[in-house]
Structures are given as structure tokens and as C-alpha cells.
Protein backbone atom coordinates (compact mmCIF):
# COMPACT_ATOMS: atom_id res chain seq x y z
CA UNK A 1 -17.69 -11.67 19.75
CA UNK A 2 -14.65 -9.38 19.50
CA UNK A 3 -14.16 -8.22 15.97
CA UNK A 4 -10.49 -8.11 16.47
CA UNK A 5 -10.16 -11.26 17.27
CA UNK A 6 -12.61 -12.95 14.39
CA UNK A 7 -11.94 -15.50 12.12
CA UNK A 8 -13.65 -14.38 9.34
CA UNK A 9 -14.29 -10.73 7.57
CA UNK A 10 -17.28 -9.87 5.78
CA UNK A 11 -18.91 -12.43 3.66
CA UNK A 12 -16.95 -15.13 5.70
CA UNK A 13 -13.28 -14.37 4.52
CA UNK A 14 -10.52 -15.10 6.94
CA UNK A 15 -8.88 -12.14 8.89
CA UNK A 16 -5.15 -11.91 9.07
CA UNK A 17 -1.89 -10.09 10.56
CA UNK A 18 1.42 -10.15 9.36
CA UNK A 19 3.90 -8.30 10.86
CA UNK A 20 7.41 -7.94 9.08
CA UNK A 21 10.34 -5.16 9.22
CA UNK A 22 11.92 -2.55 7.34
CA UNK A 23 14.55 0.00 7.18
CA UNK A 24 13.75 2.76 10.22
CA UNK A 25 15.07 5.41 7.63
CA UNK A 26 11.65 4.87 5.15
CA UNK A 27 9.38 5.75 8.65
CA UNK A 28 8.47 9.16 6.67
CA UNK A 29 7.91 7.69 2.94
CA UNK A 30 5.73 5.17 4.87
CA UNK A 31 3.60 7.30 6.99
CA UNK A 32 2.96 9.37 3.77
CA UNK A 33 1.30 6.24 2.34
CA UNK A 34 -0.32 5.72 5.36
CA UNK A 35 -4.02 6.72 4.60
CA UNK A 36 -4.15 5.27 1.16
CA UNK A 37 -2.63 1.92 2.08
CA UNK A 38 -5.58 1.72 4.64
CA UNK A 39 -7.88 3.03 2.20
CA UNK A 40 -7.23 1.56 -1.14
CA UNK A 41 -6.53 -2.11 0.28
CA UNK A 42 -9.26 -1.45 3.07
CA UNK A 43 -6.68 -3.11 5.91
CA UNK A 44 -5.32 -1.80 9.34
CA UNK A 45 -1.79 -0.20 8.71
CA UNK A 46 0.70 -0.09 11.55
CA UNK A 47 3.59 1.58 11.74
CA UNK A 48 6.13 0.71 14.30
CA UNK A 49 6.40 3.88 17.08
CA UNK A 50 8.68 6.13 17.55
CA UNK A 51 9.67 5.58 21.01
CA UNK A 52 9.43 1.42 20.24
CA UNK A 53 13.54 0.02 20.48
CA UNK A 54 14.91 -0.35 16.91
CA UNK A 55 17.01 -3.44 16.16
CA UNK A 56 19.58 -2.35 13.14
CA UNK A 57 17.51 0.77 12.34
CA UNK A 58 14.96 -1.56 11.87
CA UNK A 59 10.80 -1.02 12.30
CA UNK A 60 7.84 -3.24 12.91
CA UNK A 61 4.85 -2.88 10.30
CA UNK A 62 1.58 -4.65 10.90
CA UNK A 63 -1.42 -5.21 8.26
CA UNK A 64 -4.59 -6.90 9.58
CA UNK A 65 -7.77 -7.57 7.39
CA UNK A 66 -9.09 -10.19 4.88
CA UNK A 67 -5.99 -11.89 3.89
CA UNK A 68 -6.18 -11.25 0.06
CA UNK A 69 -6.16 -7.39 1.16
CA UNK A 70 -3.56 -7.60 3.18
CA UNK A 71 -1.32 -9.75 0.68
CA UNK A 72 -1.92 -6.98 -1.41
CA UNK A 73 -1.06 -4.14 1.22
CA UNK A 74 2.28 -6.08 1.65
CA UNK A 75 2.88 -6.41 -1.82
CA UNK A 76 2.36 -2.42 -2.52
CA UNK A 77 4.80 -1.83 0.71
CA UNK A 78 7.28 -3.71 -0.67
CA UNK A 79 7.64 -1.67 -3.78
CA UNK A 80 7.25 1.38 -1.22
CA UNK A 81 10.45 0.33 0.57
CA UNK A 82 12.35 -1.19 -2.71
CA UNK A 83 11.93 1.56 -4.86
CA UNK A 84 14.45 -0.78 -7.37
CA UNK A 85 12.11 -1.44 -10.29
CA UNK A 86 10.64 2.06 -11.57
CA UNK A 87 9.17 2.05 -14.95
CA UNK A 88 7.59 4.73 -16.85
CA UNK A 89 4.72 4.49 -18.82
CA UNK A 90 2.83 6.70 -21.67
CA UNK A 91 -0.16 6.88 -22.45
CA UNK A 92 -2.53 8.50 -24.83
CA UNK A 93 -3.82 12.35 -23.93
CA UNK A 94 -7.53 10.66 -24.18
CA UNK A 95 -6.70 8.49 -20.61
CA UNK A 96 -5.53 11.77 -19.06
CA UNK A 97 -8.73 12.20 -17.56
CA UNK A 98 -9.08 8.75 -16.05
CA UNK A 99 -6.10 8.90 -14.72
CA UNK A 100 -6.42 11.96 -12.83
CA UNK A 101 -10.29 12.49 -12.36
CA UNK A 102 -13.08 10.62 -10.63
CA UNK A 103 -11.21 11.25 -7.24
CA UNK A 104 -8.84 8.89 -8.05
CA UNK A 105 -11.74 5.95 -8.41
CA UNK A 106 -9.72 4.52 -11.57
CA UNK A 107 -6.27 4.60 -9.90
CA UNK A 108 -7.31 3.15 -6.53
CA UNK A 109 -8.65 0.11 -8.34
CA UNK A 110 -5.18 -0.04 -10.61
CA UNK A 111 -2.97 0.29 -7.28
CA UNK A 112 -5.53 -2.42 -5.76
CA UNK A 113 -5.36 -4.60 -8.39
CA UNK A 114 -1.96 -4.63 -8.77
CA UNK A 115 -0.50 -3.43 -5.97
CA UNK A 116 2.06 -1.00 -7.73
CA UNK A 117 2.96 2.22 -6.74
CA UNK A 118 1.61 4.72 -9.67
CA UNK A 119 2.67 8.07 -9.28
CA UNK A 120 1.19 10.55 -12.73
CA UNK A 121 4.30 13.03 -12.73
CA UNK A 122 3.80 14.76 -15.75
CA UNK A 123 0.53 14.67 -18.29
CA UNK A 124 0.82 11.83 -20.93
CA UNK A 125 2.91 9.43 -18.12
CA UNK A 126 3.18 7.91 -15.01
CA UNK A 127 5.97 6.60 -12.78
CA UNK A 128 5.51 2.65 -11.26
CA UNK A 129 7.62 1.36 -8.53
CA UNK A 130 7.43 -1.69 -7.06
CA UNK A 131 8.26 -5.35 -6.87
């Protein structure tokens, strides 16, 4: 059977695609985020192509994978794209660590969990942007 085309993901959870637009303009912000969206959500990311015809400056993206991931994936685009609710947060020099160490272990699960956009600018506080 063609994976692609399965109903189910590991563990028997259904497989999905969406497919929904954005503004052309955020093609570079986007294809930053590129690699983590795949990795932290563990979903195919697809970015419209360059040479693909743009209606109103608009692009295609495409998630595909167990459809809780890729609920998520959209949700954390989203906030990518409507960078209208920021909020910055403190925290305590003793979280500085997890926050910044273990290869990013601690903030992959945050951003999967709840698919915000968490960005540590300076030590002691981080940036969040999304929906």
C-alpha cells in the first residue's frame, strides 16, 4: 500500500492534508520556519513554488500527517503569518537553562503543545506570537 495515500498514521491515526493560502510577501518568514514546522509537529510542509501563478500575491501551503499534528502545524502558521498578538514573557534566571539548553528538547515540546511561536530574545524573556 502507498504510504501517501493511507488512511491511517502510526498507531492507526488518520492522515490528513489541508491546503490553505497566504500572503506571497511572508514566502521568506515561512521558508525560515520551514525545517522546524516539519520537525517539531513531525508533518510534511509545503510551500507553494516560485514559478506556481499567484492569485492576489497569494501562495498555496500544504500540511499532510496525523491530523492532530497537522492542526497544530496550521495553528503555529497562523501566528507565523499574523504576527498581531505578541506577548512577552519573564521568567526567572533559574529556567534560563531550559529554555535555551537540551537542544531545544523543552521548547519543541512548548511550541508543540501549544503551537505558539516562542522566540528567547534576550536572557530572563521570550517573545510569543501567534493566534
Amino acid at each position: 500500500m502507498d504510504p501517501d495515500h493511507s488512511d491511517a498514521g502510526r498507531g492507526g491515526e488518520r492522515m490528513e492534508e489541508d491546503e490553505f493560502a497566504c500572503a506571497g510577501m511572508l514566502r521568506v518568514s515561512l521558508a525560515s520556519q520551514h525545517l522546524a514546522v516539519e520537525k517539531i509537529f513531525r508533518v510534511s510542509f509545503g510551500i507553494g513554488r516560485d514559478d506556481a501563478p499567484h492569485n492576489d500575491g497569494q501562495m498555496w501551503l500544504n500540511l499532510r500527517g496525523a491530523s492532530h499534528n497537522v492542526a497544530a502545524a496550521k495553528l503555529f502558521v497562523r501566528g507565523l503569518v499574523n504576527e498581531e498578538q505578541q506577548q512577552e514573557v519573564s521568567y526567572p534566571s533559574v529556567l534560563h537553562c531550559v529554555f535555551c539548553g537540551a537542544r531545544g528538547l523543552f521548547m519543541d515540546c512548548l511550541i508543540r503543545n501549544t503551537s505558539a511561536h516562542i522566540l528567547v530574545c534576550i536572557e530572563l524573556s521570550f517573545v510569543l506570537l501567534g493566534d
